[in-house]
Every structure is written in C-alpha cells, then in structure tokens.
Protein backbone atom coordinates (compact mmCIF):
# COMPACT_ATOMS: atom_id res chain seq x y z
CA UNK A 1 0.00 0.00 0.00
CA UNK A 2 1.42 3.70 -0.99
CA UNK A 3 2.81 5.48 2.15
CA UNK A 4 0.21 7.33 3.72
CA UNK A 5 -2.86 6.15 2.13
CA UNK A 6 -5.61 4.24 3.53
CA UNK A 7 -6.97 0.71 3.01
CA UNK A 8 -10.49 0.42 2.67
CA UNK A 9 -11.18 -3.89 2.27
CA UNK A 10 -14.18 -6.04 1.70
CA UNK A 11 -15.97 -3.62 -0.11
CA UNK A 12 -19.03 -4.74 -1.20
CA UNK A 13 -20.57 -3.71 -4.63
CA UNK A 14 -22.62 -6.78 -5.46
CA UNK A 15 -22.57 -10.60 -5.79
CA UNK A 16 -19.83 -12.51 -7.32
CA UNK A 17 -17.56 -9.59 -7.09
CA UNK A 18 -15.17 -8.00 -4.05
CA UNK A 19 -13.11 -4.95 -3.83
CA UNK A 20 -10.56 -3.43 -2.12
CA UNK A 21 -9.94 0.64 -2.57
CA UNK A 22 -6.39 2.19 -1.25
CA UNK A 23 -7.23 6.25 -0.91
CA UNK A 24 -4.40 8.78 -0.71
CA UNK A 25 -4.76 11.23 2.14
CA UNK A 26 -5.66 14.28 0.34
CA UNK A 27 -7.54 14.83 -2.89
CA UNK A 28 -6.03 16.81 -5.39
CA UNK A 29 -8.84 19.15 -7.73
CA UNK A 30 -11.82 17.53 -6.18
CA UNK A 31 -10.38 13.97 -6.41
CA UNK A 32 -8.99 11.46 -3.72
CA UNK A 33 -6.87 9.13 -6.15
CA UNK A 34 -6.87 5.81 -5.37
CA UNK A 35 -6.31 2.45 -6.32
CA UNK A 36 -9.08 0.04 -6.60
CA UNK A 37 -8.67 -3.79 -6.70
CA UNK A 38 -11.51 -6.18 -7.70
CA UNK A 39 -12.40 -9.99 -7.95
CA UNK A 40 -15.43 -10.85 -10.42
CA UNK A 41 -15.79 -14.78 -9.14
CA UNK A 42 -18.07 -14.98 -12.33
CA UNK A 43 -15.61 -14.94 -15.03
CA UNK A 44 -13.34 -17.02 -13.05
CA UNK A 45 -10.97 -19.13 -15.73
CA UNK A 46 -12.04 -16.68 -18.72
CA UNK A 47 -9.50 -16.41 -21.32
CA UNK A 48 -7.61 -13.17 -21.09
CA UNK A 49 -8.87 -11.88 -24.96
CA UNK A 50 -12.20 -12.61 -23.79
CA UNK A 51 -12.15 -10.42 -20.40
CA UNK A 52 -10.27 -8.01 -22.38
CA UNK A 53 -13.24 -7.42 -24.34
CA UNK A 54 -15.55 -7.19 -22.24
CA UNK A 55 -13.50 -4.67 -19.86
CA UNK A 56 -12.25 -2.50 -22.90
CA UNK A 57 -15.99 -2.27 -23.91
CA UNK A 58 -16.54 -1.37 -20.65
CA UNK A 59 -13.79 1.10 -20.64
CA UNK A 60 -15.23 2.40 -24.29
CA UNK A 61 -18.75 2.86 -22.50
CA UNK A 62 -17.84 5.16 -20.48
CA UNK A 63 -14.99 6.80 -22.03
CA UNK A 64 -16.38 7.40 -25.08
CA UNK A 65 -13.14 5.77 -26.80
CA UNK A 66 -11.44 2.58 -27.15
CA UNK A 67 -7.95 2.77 -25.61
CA UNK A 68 -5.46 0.39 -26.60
CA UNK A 69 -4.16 -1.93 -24.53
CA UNK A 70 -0.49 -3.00 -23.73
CA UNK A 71 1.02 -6.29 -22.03
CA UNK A 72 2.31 -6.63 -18.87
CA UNK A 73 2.53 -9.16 -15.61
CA UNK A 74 1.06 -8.47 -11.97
CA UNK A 75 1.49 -11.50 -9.73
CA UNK A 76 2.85 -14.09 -12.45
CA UNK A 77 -0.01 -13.45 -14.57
CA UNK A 78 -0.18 -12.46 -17.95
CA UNK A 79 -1.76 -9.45 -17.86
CA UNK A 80 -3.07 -5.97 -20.01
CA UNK A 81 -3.20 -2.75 -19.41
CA UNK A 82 -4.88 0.51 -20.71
CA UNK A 83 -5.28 4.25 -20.15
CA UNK A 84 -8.25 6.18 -20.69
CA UNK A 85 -10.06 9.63 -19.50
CA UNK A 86 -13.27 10.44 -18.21
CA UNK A 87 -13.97 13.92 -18.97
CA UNK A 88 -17.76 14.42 -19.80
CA UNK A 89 -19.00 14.93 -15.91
CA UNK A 90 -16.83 16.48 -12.92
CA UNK A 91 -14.40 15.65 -11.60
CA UNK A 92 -12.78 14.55 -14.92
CA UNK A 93 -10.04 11.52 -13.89
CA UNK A 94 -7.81 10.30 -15.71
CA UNK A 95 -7.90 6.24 -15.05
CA UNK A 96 -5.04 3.33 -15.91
CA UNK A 97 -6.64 0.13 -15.21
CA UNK A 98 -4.91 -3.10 -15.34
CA UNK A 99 -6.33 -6.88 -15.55
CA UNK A 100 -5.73 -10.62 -15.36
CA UNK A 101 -7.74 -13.22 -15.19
CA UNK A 102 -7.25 -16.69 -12.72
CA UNK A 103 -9.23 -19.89 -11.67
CA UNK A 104 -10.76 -17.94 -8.82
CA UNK A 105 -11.91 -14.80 -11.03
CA UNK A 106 -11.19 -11.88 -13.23
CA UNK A 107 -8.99 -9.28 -11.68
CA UNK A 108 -9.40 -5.48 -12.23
CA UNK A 109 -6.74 -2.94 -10.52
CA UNK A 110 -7.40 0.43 -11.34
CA UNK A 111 -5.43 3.59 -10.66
CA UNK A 112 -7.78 6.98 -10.64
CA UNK A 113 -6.47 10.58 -10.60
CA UNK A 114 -7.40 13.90 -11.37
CA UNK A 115 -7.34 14.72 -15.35
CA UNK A 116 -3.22 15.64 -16.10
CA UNK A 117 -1.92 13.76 -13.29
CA UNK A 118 -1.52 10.37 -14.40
CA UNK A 119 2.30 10.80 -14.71
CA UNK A 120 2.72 12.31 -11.18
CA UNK A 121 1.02 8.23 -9.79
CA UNK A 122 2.40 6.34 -12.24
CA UNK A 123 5.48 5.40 -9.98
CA UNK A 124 2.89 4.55 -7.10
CA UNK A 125 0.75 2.46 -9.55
CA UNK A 126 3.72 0.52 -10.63
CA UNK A 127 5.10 -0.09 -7.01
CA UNK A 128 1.55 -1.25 -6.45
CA UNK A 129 1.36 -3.98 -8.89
CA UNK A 130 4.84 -4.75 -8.69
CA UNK A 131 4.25 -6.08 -4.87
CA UNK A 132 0.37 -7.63 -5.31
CA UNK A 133 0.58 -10.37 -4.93
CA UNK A 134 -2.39 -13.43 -4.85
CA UNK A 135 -3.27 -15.42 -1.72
CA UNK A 136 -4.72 -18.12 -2.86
C-alpha cells in the first residue's frame, strides 16, 4: 500500500464480485486518487482476450473511446493494461486500469487521478502492482 494512504477492504458492490480501494490522504482538484482492486468470481478461468473485451468495452462505455491496450505481468499473470479519461461529468479523472484473469476470477486494478496527473502516480501504480501479490 502507498505510504500514507488508507486501506479500505471487503468492499461490497454486489454478488460474485469483491473490492478493495487504497485512498491517498488528500484529494487533489476535487479527487482522492486511489487504487481500486476487484475480484469478479463470475468470469473465473475466462481467457484473457475474452475479459479483455468485455473490460475494454466497458472502458469504451464510459470513455467514449477505445484505448489500446499494452502487455504486462502483476502476480505471475499475464496481464493488459490501458489508459483512458473520463472527462464528460466532474471531476474529470484520468484512469489506468490493469487486468488478469485466474481460476478464482477476473482481476481489475485500477489507478484513478485527477485529469493531467496520471504521470505524477504512475510510480505509485507501478510499485503497487509490482508487490500484489495473490493469496490463494
């Protein structure tokens, strides 16, 4: 967890899916960044092109735009990642999210911060992922 933010576990947006949320101590132009972490038991052992879809049409939803996505790791796994911007209702954010998918479920870690300051938490994101690791 980033110095000086604040775990938030076991939160509980609906069935077949947990989340954890990390909050900085501060928000910067209306915005507390954070880093969210979520476990959608329903797509457990989903090929990664196939979650891909659905989260970058997810992404494209609400973005308005289809970001490309990039390969990477986070706890062994093969993973992607993609950046995109929110813009159309305040606070605009500016959003990396990253995801994997295991036996147990589809992973989503996401990164939000205030439009323009991606590059300022990019170091925090990457320390982030770099020590997740998965229990079970």
């Amino acid at each position: 967890m980033p110095s000086g933010w604040s775990a938030h576990p076991n939160l509980s947006p609906g069935a077949g899916l947990s989340a954890d949320g990390f909050l900085a101590p501060t928000e910067v132009e209306g915005v507390q960044p954070n880093i969210s972490v979520s476990c959608e038991s329903a797509v457990a052992g989903m090929s990664l092109e196939d979650y891909s879809k659905a989260k970058l049409g997810l992404v494209e939803s609400v973005s308005g735009a289809r970001p490309d996505a990039r390969s990477t790791k986070v706890a062994g796994q093969d993973a992607l990642e993609a950046d995109y911007s929110v813009e159309d209702k305040p606070p605009a954010v500016d959003k990396t999210i990253v995801f994997f998918v295991t036996d147990r479920c589809g992973w989503t870690i996401t990164l939000t911060v205030p439009l323009g300051q991606r590059a300022a938490y990019r170091s925090t994101l990457d320390d982030f992922l770099a020590s997740f690791r998965l229990l079970s």
